[in-house]
Each structure stands twice: as structure tokens, then as C-alpha cells.
PDB file of N, CA and C in Angstrom:
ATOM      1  N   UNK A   1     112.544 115.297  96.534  1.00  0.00           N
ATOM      2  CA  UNK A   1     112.054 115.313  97.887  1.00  0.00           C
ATOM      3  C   UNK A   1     113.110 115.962  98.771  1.00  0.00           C
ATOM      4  N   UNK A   2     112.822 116.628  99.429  1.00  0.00           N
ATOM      5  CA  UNK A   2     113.522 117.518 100.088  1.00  0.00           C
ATOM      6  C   UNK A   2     114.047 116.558 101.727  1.00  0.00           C
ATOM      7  N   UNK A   3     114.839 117.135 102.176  1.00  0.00           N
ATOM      8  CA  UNK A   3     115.571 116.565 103.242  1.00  0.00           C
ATOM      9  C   UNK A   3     115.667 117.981 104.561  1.00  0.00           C
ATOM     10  N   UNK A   4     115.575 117.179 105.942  1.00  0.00           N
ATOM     11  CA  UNK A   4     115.320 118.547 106.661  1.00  0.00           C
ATOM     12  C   UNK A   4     116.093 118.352 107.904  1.00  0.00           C
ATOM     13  N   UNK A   5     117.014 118.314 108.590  1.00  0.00           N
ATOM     14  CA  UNK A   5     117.937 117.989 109.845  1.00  0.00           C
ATOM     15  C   UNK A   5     117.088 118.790 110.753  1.00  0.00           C
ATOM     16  N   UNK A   6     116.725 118.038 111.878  1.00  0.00           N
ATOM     17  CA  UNK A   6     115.892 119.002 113.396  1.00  0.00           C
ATOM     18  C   UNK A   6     117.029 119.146 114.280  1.00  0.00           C
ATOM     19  N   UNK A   7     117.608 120.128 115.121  1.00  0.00           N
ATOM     20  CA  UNK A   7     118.459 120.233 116.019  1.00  0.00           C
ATOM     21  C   UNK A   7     117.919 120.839 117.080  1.00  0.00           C
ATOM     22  N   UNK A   8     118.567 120.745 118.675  1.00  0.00           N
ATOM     23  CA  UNK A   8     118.097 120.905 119.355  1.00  0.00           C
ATOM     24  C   UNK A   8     116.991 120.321 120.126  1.00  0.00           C
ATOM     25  N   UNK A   9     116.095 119.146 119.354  1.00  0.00           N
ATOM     26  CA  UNK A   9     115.119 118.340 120.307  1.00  0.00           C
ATOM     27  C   UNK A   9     115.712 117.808 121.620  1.00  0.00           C
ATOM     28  N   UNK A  10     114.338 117.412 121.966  1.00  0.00           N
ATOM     29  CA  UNK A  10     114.542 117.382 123.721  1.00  0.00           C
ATOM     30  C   UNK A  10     115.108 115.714 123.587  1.00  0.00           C
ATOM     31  N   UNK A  11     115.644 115.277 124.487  1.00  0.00           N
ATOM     32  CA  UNK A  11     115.265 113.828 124.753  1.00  0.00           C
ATOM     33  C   UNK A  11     114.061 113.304 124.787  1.00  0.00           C
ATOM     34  N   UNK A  12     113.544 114.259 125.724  1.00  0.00           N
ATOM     35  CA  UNK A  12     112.175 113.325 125.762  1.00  0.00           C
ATOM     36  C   UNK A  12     111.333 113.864 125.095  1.00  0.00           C
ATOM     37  N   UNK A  13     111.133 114.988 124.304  1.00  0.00           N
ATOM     38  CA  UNK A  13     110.311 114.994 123.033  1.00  0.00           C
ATOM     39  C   UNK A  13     110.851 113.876 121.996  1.00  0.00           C
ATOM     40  N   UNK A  14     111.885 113.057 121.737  1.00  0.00           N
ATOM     41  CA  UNK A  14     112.883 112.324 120.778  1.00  0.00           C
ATOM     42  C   UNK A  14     112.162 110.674 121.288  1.00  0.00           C
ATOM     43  N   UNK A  15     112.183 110.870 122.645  1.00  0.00           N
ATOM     44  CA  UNK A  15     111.302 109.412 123.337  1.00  0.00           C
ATOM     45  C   UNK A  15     110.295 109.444 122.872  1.00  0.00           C
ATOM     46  N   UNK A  16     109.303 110.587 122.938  1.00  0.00           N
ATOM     47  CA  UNK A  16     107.893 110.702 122.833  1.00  0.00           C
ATOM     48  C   UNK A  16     107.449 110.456 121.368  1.00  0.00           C
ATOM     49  N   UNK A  17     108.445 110.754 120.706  1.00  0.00           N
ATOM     50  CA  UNK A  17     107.866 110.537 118.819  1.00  0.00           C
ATOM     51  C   UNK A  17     108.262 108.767 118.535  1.00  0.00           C
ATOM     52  N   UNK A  18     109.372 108.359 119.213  1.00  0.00           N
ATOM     53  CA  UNK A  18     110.095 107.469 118.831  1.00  0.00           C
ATOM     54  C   UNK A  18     108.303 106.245 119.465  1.00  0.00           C
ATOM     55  N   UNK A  19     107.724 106.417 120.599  1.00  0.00           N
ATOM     56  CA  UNK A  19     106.577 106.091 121.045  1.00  0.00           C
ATOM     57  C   UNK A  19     105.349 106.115 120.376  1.00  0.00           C
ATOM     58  N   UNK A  20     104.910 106.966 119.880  1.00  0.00           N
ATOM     59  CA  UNK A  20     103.968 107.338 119.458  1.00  0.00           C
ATOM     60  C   UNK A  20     103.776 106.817 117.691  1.00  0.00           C
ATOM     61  N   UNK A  21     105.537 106.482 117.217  1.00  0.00           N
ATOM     62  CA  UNK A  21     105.506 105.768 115.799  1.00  0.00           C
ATOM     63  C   UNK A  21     105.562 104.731 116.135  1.00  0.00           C
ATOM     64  N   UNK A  22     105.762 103.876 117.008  1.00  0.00           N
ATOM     65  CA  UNK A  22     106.052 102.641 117.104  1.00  0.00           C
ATOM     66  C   UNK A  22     104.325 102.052 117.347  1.00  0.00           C
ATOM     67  N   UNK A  23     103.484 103.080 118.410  1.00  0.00           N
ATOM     68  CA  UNK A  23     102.491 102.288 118.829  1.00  0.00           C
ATOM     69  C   UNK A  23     101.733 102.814 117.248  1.00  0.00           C
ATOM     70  N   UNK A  24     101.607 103.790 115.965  1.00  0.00           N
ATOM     71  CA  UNK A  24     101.022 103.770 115.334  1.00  0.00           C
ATOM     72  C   UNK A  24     101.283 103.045 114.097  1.00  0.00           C
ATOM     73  N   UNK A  25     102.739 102.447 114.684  1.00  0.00           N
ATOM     74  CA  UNK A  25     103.271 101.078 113.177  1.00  0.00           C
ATOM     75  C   UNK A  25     103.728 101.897 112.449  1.00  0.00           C
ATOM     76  N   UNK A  26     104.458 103.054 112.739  1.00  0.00           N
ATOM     77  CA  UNK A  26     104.902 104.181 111.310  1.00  0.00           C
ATOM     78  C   UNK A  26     106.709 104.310 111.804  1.00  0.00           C
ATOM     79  N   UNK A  27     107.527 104.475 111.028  1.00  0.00           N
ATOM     80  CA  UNK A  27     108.595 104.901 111.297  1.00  0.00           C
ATOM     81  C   UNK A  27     108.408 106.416 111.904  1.00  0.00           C
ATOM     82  N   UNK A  28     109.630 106.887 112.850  1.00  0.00           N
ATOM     83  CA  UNK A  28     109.563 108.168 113.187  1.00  0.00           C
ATOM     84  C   UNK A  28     109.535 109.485 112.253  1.00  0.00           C
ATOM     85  N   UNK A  29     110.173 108.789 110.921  1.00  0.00           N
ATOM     86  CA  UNK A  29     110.183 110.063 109.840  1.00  0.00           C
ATOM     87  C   UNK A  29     108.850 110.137 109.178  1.00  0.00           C
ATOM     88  N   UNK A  30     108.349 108.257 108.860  1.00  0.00           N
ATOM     89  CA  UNK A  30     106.638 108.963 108.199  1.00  0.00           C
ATOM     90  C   UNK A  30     105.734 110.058 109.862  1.00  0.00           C
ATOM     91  N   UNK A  31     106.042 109.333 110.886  1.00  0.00           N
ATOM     92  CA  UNK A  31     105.625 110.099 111.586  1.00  0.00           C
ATOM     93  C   UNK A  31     105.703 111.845 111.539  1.00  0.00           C
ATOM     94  N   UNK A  32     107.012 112.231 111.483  1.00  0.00           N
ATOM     95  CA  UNK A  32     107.524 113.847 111.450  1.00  0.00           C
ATOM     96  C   UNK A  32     106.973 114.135 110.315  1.00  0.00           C
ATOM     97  N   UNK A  33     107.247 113.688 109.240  1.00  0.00           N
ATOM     98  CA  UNK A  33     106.672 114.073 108.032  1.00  0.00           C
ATOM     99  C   UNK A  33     105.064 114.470 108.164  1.00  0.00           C
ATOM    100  N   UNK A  34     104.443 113.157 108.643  1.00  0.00           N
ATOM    101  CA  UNK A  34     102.700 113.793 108.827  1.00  0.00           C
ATOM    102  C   UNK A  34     102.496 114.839 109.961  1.00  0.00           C
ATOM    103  N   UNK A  35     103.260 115.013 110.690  1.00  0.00           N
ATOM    104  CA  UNK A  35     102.707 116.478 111.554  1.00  0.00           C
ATOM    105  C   UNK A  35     102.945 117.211 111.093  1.00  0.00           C
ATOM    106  N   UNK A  36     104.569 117.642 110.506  1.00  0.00           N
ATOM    107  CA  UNK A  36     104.810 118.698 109.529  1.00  0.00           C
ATOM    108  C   UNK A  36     104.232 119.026 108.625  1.00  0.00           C
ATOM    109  N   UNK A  37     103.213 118.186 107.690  1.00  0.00           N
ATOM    110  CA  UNK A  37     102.298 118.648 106.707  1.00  0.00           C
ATOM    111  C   UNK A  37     101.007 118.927 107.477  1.00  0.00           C
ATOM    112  N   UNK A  38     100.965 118.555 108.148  1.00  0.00           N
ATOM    113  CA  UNK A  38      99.348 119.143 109.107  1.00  0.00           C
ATOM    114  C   UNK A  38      99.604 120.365 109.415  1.00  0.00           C
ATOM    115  N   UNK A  39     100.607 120.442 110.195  1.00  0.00           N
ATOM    116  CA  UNK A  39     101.268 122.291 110.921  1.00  0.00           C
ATOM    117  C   UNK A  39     101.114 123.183 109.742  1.00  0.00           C
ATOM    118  N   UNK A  40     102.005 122.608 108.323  1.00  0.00           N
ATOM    119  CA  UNK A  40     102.116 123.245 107.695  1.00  0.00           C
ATOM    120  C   UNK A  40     100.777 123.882 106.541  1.00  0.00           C
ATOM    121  N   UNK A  41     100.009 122.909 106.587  1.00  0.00           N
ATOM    122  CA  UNK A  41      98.725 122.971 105.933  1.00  0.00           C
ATOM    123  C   UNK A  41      98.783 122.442 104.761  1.00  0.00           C
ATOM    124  N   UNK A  42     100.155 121.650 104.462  1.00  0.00           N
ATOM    125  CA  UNK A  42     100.162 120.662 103.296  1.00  0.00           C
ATOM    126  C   UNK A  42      99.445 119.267 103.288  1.00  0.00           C
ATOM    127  N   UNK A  43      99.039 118.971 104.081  1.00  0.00           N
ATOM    128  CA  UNK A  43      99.031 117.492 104.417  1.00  0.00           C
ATOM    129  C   UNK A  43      97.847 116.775 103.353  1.00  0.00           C
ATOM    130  N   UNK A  44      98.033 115.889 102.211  1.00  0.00           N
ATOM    131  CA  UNK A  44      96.731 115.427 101.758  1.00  0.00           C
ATOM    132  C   UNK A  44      95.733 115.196 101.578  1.00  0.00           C
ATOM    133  N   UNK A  45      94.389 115.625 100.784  1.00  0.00           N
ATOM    134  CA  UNK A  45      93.595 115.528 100.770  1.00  0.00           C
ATOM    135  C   UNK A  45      92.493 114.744 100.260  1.00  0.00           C
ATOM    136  N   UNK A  46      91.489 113.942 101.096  1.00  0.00           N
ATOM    137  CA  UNK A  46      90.703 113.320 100.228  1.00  0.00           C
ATOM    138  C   UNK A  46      89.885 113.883  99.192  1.00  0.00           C
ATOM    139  N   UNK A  47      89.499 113.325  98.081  1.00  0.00           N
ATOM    140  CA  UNK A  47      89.162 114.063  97.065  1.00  0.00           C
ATOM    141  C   UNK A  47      87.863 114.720  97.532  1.00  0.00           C
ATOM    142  N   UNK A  48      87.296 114.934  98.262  1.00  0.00           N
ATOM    143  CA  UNK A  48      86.069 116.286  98.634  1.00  0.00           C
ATOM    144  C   UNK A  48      86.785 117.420  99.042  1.00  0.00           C
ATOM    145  N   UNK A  49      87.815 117.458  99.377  1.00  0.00           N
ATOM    146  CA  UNK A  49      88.732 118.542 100.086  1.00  0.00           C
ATOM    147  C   UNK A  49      88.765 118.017 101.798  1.00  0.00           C
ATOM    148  N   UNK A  50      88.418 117.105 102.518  1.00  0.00           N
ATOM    149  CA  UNK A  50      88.363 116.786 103.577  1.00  0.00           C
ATOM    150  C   UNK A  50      89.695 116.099 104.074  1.00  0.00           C
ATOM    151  N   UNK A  51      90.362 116.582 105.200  1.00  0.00           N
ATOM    152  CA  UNK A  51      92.113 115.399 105.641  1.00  0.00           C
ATOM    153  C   UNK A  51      91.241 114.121 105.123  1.00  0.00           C
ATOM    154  N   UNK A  52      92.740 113.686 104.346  1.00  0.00           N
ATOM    155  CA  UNK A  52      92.428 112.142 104.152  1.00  0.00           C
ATOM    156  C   UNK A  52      93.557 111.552 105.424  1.00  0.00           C
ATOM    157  N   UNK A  53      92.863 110.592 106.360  1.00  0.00           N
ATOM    158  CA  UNK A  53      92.981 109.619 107.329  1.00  0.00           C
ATOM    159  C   UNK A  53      93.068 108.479 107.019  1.00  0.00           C
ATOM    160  N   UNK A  54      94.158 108.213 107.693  1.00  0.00           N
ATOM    161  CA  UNK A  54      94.633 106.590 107.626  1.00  0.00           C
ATOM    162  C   UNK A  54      94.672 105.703 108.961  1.00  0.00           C
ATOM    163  N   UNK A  55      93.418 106.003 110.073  1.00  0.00           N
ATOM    164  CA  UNK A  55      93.347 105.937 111.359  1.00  0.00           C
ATOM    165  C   UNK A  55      93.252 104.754 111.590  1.00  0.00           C
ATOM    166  N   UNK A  56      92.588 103.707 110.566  1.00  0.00           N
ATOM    167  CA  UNK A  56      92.555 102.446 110.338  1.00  0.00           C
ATOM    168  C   UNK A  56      93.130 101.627 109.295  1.00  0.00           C
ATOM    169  N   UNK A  57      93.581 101.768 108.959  1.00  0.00           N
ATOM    170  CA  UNK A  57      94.658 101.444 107.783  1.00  0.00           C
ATOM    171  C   UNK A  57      94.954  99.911 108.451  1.00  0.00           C
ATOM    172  N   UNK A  58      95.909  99.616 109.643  1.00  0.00           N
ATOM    173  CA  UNK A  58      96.785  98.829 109.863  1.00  0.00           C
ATOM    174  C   UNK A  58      95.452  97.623 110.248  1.00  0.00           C
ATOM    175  N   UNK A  59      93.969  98.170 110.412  1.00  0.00           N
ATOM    176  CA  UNK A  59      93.301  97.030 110.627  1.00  0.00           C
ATOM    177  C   UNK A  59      92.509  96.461 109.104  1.00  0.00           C
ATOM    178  N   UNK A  60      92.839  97.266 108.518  1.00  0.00           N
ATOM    179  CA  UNK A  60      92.363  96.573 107.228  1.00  0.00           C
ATOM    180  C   UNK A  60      92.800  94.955 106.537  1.00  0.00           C
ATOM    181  N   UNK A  61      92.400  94.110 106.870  1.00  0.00           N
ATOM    182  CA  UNK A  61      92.640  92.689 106.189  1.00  0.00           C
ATOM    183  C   UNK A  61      92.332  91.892 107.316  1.00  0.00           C
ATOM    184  N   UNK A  62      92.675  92.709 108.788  1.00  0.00           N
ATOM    185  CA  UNK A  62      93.063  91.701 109.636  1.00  0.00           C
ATOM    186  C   UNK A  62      92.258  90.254 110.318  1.00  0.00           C
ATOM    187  N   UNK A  63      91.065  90.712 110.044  1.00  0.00           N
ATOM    188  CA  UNK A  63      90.209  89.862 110.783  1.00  0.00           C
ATOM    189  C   UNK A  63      89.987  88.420 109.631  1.00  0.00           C
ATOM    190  N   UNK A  64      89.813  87.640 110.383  1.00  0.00           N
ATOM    191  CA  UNK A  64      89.737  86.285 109.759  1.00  0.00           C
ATOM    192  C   UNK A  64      88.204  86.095 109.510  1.00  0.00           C
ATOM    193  N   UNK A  65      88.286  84.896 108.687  1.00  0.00           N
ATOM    194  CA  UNK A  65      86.123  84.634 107.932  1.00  0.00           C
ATOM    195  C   UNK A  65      85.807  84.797 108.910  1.00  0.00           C
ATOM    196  N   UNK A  66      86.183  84.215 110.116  1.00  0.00           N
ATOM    197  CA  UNK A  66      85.296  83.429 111.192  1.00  0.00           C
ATOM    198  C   UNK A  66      84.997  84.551 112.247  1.00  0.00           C
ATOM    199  N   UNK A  67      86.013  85.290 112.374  1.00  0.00           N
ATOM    200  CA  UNK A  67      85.324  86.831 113.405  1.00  0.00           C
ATOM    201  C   UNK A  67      84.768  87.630 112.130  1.00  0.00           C
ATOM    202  N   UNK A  68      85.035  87.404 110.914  1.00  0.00           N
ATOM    203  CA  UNK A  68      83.710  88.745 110.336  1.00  0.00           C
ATOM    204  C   UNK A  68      82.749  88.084 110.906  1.00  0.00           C
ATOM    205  N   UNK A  69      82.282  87.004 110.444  1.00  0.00           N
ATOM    206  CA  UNK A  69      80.837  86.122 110.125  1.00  0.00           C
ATOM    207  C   UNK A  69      79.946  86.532 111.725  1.00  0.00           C
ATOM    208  N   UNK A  70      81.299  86.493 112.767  1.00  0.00           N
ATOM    209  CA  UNK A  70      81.184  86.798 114.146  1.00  0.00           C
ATOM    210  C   UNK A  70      80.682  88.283 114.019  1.00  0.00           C
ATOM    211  N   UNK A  71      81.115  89.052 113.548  1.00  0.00           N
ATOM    212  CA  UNK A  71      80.970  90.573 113.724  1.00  0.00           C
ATOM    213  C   UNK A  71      79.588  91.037 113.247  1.00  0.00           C
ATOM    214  N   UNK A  72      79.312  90.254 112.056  1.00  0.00           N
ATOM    215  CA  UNK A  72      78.460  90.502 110.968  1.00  0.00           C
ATOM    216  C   UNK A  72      77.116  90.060 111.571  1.00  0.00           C
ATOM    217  N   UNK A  73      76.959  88.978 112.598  1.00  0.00           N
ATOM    218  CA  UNK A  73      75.957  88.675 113.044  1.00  0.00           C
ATOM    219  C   UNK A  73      75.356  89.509 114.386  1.00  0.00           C
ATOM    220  N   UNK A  74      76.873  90.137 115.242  1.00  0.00           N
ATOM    221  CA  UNK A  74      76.236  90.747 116.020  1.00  0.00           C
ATOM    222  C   UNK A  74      75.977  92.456 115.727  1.00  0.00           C
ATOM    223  N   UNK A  75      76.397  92.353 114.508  1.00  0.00           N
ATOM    224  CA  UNK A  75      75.769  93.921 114.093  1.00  0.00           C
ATOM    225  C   UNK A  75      74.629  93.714 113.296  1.00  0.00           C
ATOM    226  N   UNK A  76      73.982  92.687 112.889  1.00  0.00           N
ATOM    227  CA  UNK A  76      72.746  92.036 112.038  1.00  0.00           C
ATOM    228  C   UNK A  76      71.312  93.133 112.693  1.00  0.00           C
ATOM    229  N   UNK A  77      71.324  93.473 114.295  1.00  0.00           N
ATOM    230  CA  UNK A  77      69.845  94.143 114.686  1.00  0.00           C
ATOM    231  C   UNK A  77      70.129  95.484 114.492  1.00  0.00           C
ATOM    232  N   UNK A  78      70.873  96.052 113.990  1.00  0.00           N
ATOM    233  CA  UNK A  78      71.388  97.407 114.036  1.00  0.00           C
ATOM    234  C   UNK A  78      70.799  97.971 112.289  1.00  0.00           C
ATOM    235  N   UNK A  79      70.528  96.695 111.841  1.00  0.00           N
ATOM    236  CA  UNK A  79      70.518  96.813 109.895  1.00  0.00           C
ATOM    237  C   UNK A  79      68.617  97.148 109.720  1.00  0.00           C
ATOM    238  N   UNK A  80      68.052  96.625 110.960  1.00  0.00           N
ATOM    239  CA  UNK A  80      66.847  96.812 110.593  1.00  0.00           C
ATOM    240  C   UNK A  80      66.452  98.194 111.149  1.00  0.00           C
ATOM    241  N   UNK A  81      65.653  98.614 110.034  1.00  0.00           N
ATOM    242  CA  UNK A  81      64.687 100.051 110.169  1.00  0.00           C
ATOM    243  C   UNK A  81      63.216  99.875 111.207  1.00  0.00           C
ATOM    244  N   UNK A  82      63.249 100.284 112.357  1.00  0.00           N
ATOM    245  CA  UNK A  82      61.694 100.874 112.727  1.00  0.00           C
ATOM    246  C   UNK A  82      61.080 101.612 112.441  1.00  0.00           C
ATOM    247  N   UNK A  83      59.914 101.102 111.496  1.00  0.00           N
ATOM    248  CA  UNK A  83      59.189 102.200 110.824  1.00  0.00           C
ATOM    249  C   UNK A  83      58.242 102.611 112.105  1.00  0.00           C
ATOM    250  N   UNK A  84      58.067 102.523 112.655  1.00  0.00           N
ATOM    251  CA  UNK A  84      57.368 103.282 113.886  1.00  0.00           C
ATOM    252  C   UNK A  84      58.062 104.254 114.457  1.00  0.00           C
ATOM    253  N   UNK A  85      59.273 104.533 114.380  1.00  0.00           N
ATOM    254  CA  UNK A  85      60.130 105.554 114.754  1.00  0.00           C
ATOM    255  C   UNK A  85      60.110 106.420 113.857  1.00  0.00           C
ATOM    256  N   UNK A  86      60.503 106.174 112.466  1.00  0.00           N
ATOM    257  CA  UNK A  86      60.479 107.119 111.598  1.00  0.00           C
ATOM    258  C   UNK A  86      58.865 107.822 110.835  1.00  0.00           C
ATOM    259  N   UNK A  87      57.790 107.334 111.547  1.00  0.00           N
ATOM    260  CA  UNK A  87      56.855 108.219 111.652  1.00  0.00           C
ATOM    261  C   UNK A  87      56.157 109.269 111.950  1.00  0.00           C
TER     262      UNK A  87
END
């Protein structure tokens, strides 16, 4: 794995990353690392060829029985089909 020293950043471009990893839960280097493979056109792919995204990642597990069961009921009218619409 290769190693890469940046010189010359701004302060406040240096604030702005140091921000932007903290509110996405990533260190600043996984941060640099994923723009640099986007810029660069390396960045991972899900297996269709589509960016693979990790936009929700940090909410995965989080919710407890009792807000799914919560969630699950108020998305319950959304599950049924109107066949009068699709006529």
C-alpha cells in the first residue's frame, strides 16, 4: 500500500476534511483516501459495475426490536397494491 504526503493545504481546507470525517465517523485518511479514488476513477465497485456506497453503513444494527416493530408498522400501508390503479 502505497503512502502519499499532501503539502501545501489550506488550513481551512485541513478544518474542512478534519469536519466532514468526523461528522461521517471516518478518520481523515479513510476520508482522503475515498475522494482520491473517486477523482482518480479507482474507487470500488459494486459487482454490476455501479460505485459501491457505504452512505448507510453506520446505521446498520442501530435500531432496537421496539423502533423496528415501530417502523415496520408505520410503513405496513405502503406494502399494499391498488389494483385499481394498476389497471
Amino acid at each position: 500500500m502505497a503512502a502519499l504526503a499532501v503539502r501545501g493545504l489550506s488550513a481551512r481546507t485541513a478544518r474542512r476534511l478534519k469536519e466532514v470525517a468526523r461528522k461521517s465517523g471516518v478518520s481523515v485518511n479513510k476520508l482522503v483516501v475515498s475522494v482520491l479514488e473517486r477523482a482518480a476513477g479507482t474507487a470500488p465497485v459494486a459487482p454490476a459495475g455501479r460505485p459501491l456506497h457505504h452512505d448507510l453503513d453506520e446505521l446498520l444494527g442501530t435500531w432496537s426490536e421496539a423502533q423496528h416493530r415501530a417502523f415496520s408498522r408505520a410503513v405496513r400501508a405502503f406494502e399494499r397494491i391498488d389494483d385499481e390503479m394498476w389497471k
